[in-house]
N, C-alpha and C. Protein backbone atom coordinates (compact mmCIF):
# COMPACT_ATOMS: atom_id res chain seq x y z
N UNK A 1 74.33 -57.96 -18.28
CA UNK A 1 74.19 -59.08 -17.35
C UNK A 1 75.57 -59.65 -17.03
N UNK A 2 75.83 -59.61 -15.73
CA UNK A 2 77.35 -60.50 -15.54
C UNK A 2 76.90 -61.97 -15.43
N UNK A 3 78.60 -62.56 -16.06
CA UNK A 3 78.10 -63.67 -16.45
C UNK A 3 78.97 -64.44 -14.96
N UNK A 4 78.72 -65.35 -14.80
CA UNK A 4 78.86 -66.39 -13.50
C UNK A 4 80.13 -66.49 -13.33
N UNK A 5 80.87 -66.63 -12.90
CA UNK A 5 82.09 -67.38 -12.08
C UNK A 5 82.78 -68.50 -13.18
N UNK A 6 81.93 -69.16 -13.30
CA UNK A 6 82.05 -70.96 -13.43
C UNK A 6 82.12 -70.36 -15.11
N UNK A 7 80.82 -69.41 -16.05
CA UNK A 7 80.95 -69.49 -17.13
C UNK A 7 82.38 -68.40 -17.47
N UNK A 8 82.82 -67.22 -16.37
CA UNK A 8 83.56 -66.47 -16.39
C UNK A 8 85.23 -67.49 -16.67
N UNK A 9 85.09 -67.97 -16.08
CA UNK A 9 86.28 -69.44 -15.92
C UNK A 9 86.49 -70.04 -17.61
N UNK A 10 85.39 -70.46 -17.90
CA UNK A 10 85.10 -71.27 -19.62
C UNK A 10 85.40 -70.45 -19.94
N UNK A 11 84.79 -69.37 -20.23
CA UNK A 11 85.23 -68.15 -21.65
C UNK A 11 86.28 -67.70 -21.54
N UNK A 12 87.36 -67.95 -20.65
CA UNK A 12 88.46 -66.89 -20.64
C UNK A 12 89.26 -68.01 -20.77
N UNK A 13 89.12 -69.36 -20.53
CA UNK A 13 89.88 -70.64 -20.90
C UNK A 13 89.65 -70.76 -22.56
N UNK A 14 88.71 -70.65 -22.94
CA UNK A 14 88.55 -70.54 -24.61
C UNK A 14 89.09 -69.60 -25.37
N UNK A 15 88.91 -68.33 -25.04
CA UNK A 15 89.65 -66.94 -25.88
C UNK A 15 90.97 -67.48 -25.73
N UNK A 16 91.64 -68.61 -24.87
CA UNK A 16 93.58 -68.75 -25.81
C UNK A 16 93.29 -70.30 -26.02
N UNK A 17 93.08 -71.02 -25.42
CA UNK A 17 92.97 -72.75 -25.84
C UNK A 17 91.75 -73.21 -26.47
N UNK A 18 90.68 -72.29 -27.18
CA UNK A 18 89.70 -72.80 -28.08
C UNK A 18 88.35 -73.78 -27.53
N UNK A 19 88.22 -74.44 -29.06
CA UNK A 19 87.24 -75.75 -28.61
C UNK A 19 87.76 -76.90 -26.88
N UNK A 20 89.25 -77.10 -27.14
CA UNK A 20 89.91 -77.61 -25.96
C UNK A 20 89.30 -77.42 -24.57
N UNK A 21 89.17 -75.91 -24.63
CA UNK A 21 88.67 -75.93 -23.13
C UNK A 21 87.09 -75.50 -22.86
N UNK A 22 86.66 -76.76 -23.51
CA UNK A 22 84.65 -76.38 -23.92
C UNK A 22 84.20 -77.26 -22.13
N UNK A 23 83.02 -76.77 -21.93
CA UNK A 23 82.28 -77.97 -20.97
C UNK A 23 83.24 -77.83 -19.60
N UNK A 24 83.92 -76.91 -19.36
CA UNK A 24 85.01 -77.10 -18.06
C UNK A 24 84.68 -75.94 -16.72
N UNK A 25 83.12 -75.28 -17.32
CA UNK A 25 82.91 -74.37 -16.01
C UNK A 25 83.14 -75.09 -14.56
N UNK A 26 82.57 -76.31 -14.48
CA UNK A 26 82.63 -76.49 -13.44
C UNK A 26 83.66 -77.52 -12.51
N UNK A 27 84.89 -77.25 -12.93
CA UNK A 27 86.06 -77.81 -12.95
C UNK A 27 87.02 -76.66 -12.27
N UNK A 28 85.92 -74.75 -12.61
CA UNK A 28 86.44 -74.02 -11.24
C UNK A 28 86.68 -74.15 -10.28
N UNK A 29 85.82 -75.07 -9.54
CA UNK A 29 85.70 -75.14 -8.10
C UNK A 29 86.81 -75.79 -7.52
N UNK A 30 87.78 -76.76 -8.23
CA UNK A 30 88.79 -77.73 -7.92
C UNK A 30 90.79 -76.93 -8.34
N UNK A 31 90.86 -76.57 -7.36
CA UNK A 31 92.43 -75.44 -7.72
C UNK A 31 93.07 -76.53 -8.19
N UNK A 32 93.60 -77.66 -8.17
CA UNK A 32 93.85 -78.33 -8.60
C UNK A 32 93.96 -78.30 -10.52
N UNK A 33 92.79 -78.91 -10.83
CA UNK A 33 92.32 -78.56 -12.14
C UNK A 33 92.40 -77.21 -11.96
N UNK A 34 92.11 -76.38 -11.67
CA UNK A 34 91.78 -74.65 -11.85
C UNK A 34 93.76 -74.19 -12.24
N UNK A 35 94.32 -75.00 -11.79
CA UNK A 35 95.97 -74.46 -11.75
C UNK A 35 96.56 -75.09 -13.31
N UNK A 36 95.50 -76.25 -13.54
CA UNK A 36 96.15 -76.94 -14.62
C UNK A 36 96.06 -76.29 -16.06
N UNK A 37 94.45 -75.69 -15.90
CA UNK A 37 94.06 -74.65 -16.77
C UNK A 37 95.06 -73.42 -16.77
N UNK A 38 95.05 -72.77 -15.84
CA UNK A 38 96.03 -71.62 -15.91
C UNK A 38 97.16 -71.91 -16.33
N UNK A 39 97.70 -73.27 -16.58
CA UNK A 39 99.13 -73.22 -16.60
C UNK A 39 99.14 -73.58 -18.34
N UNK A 40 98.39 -74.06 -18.83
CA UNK A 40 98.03 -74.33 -20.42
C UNK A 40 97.64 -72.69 -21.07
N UNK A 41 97.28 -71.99 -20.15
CA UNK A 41 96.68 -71.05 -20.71
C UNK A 41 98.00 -69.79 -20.81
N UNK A 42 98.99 -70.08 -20.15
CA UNK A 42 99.79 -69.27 -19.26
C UNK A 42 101.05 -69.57 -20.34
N UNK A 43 101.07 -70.83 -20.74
CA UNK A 43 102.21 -71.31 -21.84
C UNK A 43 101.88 -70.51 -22.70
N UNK A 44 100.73 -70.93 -23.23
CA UNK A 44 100.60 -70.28 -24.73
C UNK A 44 100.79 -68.82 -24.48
N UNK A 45 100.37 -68.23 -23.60
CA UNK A 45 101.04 -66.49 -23.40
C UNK A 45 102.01 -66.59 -23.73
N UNK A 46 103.21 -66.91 -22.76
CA UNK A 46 104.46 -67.21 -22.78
C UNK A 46 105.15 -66.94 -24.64
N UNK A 47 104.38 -68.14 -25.23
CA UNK A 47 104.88 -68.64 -26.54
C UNK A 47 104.60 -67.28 -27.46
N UNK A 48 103.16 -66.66 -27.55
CA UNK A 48 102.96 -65.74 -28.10
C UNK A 48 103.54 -64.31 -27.50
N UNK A 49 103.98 -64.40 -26.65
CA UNK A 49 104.83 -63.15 -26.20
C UNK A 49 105.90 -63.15 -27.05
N UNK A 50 107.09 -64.15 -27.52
CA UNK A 50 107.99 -64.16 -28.34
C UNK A 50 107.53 -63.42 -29.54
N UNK A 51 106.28 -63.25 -30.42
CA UNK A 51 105.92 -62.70 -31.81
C UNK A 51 105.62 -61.35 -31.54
N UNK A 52 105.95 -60.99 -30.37
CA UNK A 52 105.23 -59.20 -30.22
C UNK A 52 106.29 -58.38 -30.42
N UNK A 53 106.22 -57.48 -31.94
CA UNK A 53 107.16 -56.42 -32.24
C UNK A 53 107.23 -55.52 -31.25
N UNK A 54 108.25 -55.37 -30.71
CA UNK A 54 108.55 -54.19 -29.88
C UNK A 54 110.07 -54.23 -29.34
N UNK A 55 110.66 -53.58 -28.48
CA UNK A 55 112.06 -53.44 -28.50
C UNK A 55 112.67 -54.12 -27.19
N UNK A 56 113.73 -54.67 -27.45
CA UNK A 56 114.43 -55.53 -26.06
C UNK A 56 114.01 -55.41 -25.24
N UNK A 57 114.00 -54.20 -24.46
CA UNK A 57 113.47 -53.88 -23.23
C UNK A 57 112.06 -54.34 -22.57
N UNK A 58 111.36 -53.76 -23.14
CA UNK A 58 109.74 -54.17 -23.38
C UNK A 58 109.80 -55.27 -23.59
N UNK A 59 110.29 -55.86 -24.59
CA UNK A 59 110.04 -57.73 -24.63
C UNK A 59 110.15 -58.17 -23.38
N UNK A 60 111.61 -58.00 -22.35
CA UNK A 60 112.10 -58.73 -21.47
C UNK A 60 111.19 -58.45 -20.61
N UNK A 61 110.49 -57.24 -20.55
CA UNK A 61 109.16 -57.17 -19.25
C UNK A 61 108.64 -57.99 -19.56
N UNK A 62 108.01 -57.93 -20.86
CA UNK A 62 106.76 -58.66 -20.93
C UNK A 62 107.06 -60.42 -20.86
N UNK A 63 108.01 -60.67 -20.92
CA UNK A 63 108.71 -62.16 -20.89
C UNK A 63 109.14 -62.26 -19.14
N UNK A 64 109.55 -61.71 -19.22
CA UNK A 64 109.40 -61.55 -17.26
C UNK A 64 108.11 -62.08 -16.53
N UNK A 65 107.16 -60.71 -16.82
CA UNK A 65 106.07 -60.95 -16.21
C UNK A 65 105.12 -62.31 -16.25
N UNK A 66 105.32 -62.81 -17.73
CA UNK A 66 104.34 -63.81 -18.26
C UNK A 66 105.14 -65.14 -17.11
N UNK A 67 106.38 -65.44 -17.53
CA UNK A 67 106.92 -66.41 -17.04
C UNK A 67 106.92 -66.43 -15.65
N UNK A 68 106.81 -65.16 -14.83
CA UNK A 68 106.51 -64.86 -13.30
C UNK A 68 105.22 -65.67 -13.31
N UNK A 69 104.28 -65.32 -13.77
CA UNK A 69 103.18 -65.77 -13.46
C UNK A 69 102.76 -67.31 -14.06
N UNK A 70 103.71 -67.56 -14.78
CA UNK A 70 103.29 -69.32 -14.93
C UNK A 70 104.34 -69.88 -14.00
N UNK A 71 105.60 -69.57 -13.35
CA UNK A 71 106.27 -69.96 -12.25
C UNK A 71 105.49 -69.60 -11.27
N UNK A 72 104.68 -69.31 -11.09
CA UNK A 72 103.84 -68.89 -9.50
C UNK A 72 102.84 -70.17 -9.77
N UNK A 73 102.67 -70.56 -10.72
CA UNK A 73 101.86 -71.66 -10.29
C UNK A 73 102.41 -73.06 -9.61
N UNK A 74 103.96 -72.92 -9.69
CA UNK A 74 104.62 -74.10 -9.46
C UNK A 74 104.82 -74.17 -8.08
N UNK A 75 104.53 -72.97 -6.97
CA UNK A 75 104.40 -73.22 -5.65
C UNK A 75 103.51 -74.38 -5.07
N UNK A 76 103.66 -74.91 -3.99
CA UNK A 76 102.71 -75.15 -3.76
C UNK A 76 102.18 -75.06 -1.94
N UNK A 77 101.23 -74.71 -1.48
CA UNK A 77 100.23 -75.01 -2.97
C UNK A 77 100.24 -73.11 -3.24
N UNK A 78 99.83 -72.95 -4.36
CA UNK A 78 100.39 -71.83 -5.17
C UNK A 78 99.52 -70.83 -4.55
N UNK A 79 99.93 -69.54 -4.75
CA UNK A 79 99.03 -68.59 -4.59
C UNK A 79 98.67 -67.58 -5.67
N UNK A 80 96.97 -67.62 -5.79
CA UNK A 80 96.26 -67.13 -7.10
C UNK A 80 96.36 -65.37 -6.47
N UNK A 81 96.81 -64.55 -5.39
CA UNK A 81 97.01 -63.23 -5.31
C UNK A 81 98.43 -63.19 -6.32
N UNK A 82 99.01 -63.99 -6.03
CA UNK A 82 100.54 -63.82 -6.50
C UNK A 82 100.53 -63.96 -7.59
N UNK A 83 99.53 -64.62 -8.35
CA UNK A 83 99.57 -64.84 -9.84
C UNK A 83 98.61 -63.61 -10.65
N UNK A 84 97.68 -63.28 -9.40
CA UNK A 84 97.28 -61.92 -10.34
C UNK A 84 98.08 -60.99 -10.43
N UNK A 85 98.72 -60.76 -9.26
CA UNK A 85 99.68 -59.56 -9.46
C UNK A 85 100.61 -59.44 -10.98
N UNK A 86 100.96 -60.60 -10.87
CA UNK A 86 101.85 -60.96 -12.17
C UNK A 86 100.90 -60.57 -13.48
N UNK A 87 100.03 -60.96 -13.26
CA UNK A 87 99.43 -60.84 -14.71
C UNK A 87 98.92 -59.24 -14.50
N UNK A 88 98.24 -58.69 -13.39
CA UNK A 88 98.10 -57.21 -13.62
C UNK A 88 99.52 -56.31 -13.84
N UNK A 89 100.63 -56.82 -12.98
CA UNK A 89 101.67 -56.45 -14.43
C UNK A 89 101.85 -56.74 -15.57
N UNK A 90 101.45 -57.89 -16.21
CA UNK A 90 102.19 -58.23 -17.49
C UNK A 90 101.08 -57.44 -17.90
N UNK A 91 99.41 -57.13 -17.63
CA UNK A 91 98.26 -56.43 -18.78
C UNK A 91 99.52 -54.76 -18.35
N UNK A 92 99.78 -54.51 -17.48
CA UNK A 92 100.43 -52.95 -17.52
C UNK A 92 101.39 -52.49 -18.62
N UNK A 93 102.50 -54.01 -18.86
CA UNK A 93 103.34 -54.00 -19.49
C UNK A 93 102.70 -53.97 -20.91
N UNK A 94 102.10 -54.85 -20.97
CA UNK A 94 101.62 -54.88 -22.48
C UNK A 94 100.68 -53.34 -22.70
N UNK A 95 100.22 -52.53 -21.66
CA UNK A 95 99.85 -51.35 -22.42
C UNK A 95 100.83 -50.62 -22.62
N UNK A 96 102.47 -50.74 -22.26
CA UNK A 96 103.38 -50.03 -22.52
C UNK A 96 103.98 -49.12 -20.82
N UNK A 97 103.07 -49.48 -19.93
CA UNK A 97 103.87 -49.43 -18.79
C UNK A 97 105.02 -49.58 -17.89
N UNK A 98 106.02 -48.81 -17.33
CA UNK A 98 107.76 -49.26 -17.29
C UNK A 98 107.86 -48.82 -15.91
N UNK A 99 108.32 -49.86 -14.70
CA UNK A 99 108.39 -48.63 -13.56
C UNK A 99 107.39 -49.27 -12.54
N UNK A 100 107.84 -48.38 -11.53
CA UNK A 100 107.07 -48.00 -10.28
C UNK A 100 106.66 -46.84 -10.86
N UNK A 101 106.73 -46.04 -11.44
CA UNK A 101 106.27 -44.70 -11.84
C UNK A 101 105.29 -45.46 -13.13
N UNK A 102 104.87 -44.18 -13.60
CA UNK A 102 103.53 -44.68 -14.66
C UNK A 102 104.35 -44.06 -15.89
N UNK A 103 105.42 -44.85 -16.34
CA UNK A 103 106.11 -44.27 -17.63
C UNK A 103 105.32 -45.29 -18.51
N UNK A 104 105.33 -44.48 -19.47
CA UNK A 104 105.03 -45.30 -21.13
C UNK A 104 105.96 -45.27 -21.25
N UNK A 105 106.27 -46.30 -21.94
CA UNK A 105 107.57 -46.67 -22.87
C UNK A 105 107.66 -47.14 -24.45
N UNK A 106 105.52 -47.03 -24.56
CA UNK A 106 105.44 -48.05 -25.70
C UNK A 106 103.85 -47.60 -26.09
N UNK A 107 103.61 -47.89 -27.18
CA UNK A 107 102.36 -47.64 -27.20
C UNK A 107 101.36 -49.06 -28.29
N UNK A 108 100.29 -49.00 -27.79
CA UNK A 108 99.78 -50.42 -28.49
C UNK A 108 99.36 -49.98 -29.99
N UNK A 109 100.05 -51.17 -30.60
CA UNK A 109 99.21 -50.91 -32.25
C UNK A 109 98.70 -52.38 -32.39
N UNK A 110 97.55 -52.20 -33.03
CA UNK A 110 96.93 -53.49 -33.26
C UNK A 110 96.44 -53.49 -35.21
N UNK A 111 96.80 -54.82 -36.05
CA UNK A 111 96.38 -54.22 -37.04
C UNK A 111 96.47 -56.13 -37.53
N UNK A 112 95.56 -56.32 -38.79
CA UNK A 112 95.44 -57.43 -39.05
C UNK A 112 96.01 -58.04 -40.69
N UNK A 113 96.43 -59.30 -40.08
CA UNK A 113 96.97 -59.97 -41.30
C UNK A 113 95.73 -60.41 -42.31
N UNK A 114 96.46 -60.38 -43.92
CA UNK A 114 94.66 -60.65 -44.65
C UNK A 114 93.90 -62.09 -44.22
N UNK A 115 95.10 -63.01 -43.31
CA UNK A 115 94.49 -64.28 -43.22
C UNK A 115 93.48 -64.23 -41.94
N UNK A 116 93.86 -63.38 -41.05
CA UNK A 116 93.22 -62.79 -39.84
C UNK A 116 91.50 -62.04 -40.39
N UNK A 117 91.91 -61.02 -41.05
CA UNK A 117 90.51 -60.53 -41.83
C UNK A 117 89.62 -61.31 -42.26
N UNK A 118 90.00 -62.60 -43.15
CA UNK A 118 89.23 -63.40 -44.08
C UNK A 118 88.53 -63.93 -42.46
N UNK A 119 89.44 -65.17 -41.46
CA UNK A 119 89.35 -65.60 -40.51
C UNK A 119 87.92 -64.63 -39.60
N UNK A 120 87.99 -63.58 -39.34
CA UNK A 120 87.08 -62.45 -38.69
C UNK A 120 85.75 -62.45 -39.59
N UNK A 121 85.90 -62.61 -40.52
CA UNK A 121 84.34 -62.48 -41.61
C UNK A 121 83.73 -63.66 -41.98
N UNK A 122 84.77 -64.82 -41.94
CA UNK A 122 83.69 -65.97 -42.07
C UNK A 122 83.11 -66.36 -40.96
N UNK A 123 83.68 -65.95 -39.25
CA UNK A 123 83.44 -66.27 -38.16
C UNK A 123 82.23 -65.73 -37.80
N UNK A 124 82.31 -64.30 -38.34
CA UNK A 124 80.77 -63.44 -37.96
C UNK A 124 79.61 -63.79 -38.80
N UNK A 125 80.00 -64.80 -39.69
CA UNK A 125 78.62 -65.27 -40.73
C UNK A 125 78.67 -64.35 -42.19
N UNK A 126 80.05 -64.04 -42.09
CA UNK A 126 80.05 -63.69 -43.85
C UNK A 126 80.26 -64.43 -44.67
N UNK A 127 80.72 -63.78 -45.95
CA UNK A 127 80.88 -64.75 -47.03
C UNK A 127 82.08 -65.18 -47.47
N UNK A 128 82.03 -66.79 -47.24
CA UNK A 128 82.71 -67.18 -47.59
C UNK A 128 84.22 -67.02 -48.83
N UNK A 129 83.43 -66.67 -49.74
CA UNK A 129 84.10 -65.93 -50.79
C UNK A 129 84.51 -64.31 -50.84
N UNK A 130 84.85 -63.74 -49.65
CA UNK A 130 85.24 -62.68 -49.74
C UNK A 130 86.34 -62.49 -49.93
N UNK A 131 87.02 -63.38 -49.93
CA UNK A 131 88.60 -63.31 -50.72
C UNK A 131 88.48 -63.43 -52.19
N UNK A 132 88.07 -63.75 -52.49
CA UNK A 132 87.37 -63.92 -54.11
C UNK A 132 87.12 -62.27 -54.64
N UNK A 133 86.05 -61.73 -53.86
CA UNK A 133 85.63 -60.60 -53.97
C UNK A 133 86.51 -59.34 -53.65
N UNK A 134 87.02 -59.41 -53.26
CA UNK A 134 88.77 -58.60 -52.47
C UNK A 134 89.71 -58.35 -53.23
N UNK A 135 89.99 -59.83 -54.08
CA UNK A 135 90.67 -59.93 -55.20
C UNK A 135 90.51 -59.37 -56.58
N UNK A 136 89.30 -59.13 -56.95
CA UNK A 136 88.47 -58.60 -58.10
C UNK A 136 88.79 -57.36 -57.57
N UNK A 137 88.31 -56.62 -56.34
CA UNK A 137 88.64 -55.15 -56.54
C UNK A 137 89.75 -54.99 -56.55
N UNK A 138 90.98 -55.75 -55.86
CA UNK A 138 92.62 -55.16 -55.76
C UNK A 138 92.51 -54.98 -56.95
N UNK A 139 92.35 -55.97 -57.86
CA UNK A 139 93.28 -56.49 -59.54
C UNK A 139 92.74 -54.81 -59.73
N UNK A 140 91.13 -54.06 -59.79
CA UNK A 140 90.30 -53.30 -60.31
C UNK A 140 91.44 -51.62 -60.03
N UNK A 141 91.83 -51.97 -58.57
CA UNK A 141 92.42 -50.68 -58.17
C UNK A 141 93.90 -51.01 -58.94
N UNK A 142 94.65 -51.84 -59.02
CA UNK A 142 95.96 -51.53 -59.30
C UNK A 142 96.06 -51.54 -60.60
N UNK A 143 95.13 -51.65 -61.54
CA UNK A 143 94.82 -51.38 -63.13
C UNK A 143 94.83 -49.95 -62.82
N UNK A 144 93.67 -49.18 -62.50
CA UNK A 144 93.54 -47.85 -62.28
C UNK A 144 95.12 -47.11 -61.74
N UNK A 145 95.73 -47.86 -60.83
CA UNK A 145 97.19 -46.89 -60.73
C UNK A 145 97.71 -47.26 -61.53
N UNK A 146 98.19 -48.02 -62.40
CA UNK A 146 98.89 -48.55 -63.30
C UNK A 146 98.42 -47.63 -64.59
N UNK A 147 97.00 -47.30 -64.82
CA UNK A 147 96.90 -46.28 -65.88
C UNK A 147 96.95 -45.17 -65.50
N UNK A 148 97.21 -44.33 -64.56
CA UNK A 148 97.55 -43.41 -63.79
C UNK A 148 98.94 -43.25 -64.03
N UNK A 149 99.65 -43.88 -63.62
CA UNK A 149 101.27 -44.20 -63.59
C UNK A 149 101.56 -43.85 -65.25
N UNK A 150 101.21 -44.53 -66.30
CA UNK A 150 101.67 -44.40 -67.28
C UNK A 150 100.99 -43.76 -67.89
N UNK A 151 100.11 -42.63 -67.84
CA UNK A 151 99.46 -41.21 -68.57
C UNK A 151 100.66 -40.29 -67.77
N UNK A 152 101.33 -40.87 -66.71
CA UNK A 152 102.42 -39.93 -66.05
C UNK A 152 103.48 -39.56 -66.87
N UNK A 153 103.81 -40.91 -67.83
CA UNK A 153 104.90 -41.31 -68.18
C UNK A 153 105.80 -42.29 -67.71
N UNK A 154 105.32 -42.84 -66.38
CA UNK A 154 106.17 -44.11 -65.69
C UNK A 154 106.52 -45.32 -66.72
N UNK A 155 107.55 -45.64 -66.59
CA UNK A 155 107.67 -46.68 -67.04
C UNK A 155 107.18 -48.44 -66.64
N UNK A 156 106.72 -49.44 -67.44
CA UNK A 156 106.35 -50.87 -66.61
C UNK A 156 107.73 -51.16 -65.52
N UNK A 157 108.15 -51.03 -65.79
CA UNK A 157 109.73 -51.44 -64.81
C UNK A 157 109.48 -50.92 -63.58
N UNK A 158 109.37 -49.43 -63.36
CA UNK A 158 109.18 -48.60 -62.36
C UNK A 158 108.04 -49.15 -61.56
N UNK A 159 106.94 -48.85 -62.56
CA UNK A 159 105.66 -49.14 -62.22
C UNK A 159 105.16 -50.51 -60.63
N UNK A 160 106.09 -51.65 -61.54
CA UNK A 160 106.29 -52.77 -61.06
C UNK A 160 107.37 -52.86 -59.79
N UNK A 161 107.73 -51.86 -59.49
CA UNK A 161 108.78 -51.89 -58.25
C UNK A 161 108.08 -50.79 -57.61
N UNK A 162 106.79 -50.26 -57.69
CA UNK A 162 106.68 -49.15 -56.94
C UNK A 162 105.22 -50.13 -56.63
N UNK A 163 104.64 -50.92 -57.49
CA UNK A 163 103.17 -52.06 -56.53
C UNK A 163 103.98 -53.03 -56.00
N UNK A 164 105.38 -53.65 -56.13
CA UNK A 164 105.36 -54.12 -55.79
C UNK A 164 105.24 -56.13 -56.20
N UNK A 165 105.14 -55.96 -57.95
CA UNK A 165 104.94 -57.12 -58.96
C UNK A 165 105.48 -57.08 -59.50
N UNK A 166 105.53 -57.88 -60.67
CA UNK A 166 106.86 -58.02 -61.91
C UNK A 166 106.42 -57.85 -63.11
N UNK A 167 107.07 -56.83 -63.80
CA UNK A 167 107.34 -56.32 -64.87
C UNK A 167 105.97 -57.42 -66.23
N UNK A 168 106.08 -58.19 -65.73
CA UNK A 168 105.08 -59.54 -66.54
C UNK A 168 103.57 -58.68 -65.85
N UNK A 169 103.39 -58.88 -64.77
CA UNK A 169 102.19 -58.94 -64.17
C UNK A 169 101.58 -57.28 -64.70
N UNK A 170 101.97 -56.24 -64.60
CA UNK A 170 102.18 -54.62 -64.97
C UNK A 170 101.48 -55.08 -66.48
N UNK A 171 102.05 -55.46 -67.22
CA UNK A 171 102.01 -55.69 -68.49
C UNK A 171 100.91 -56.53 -68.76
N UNK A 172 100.59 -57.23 -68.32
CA UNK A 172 99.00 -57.87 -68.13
C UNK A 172 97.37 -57.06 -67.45
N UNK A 173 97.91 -56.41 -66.62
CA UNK A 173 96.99 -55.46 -66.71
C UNK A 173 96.91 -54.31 -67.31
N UNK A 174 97.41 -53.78 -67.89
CA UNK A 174 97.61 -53.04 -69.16
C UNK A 174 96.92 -53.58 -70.07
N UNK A 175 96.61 -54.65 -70.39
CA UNK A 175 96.16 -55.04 -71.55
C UNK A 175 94.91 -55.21 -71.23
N UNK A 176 94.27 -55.24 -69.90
CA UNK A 176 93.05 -55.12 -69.42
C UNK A 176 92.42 -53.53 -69.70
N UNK A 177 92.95 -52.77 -69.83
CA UNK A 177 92.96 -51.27 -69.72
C UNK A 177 92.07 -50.67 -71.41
């Protein structure tokens, strides 16, 4: 089912400004407001474009494009062709697009922080305590390499610079063992 205009407007104002932009479908109809939204929505691009690993080049597109398209709102009165264009470059750029030609230059990786994960599972109606539960199996697996490691002959020293903990912590699960 496609969804409306007005609710198409809300949901795509929420996926970057949240609860903030609740109750505002029908605040489409007014470019006015409709420009004010885009331009809140258009910052925070902007801001989160700075955290995207990738190399000079590619940054400066993608910092180009974003800022093209929140300066296109400052015309007036502005034009929303001119601001898609911008943004159907900046989605090109961000798939790694370079050019009038169809060069890659880049390719997308997407992958999540554990605060992002936890964030994703309590949102879908999991449990709360799955960091709790996460934790019980790490401690469970790095006992198991840790007695692995030293039926090798590794030493705690080694051991502890190859998980990644200290020589204390190695030695505490060991004694779990």
């Amino acid at each position: 089912m496609m969804i409306n205009y007005e609710m198409l407007f809300e949901r795509t104002m929420q996926s970057l400004l949240g609860k903030k932009a609740s109750h505002i479908a029908g605040q489409v109809h007014s470019e006015k407001t409709r420009k004010q939204w885009y331009k809140q929505a258009l910052k925070k691009v902007v801001k989160n474009i700075q955290d995207i690993d990738t190399n000079t080049k590619h940054k400066e597109l993608l910092t180009h494009y974003s800022e093209g398209a929140l300066m296109s709102l400052s015309s007036r009165p502005y034009n929303e062709s001119v601001l898609t264009l911008y943004l159907i470059r900046l989605i090109s750029a961000l798939l790694g697009y370079m050019g009038t030609r169809p060069y890659r230059i880049a390719t997308l990786a997407y992958f999540q922080e554990p605060s992002q994960y936890y964030t994703e599972i309590i949102a879908s109606g999991g449990d709360t305590l799955q960091d709790y539960y996460d934790e019980k199996d790490t401690l469970t697996i790095k006992t198991d390499i840790i007695k692995q490691l030293k039926d090798a002959g590794i030493t705690d020293f080694k051991i502890s610079q190859v998980l990644n903990i200290s020589e204390y912590q190695v030695k505490k699960l060991k004694k779990a063992l």
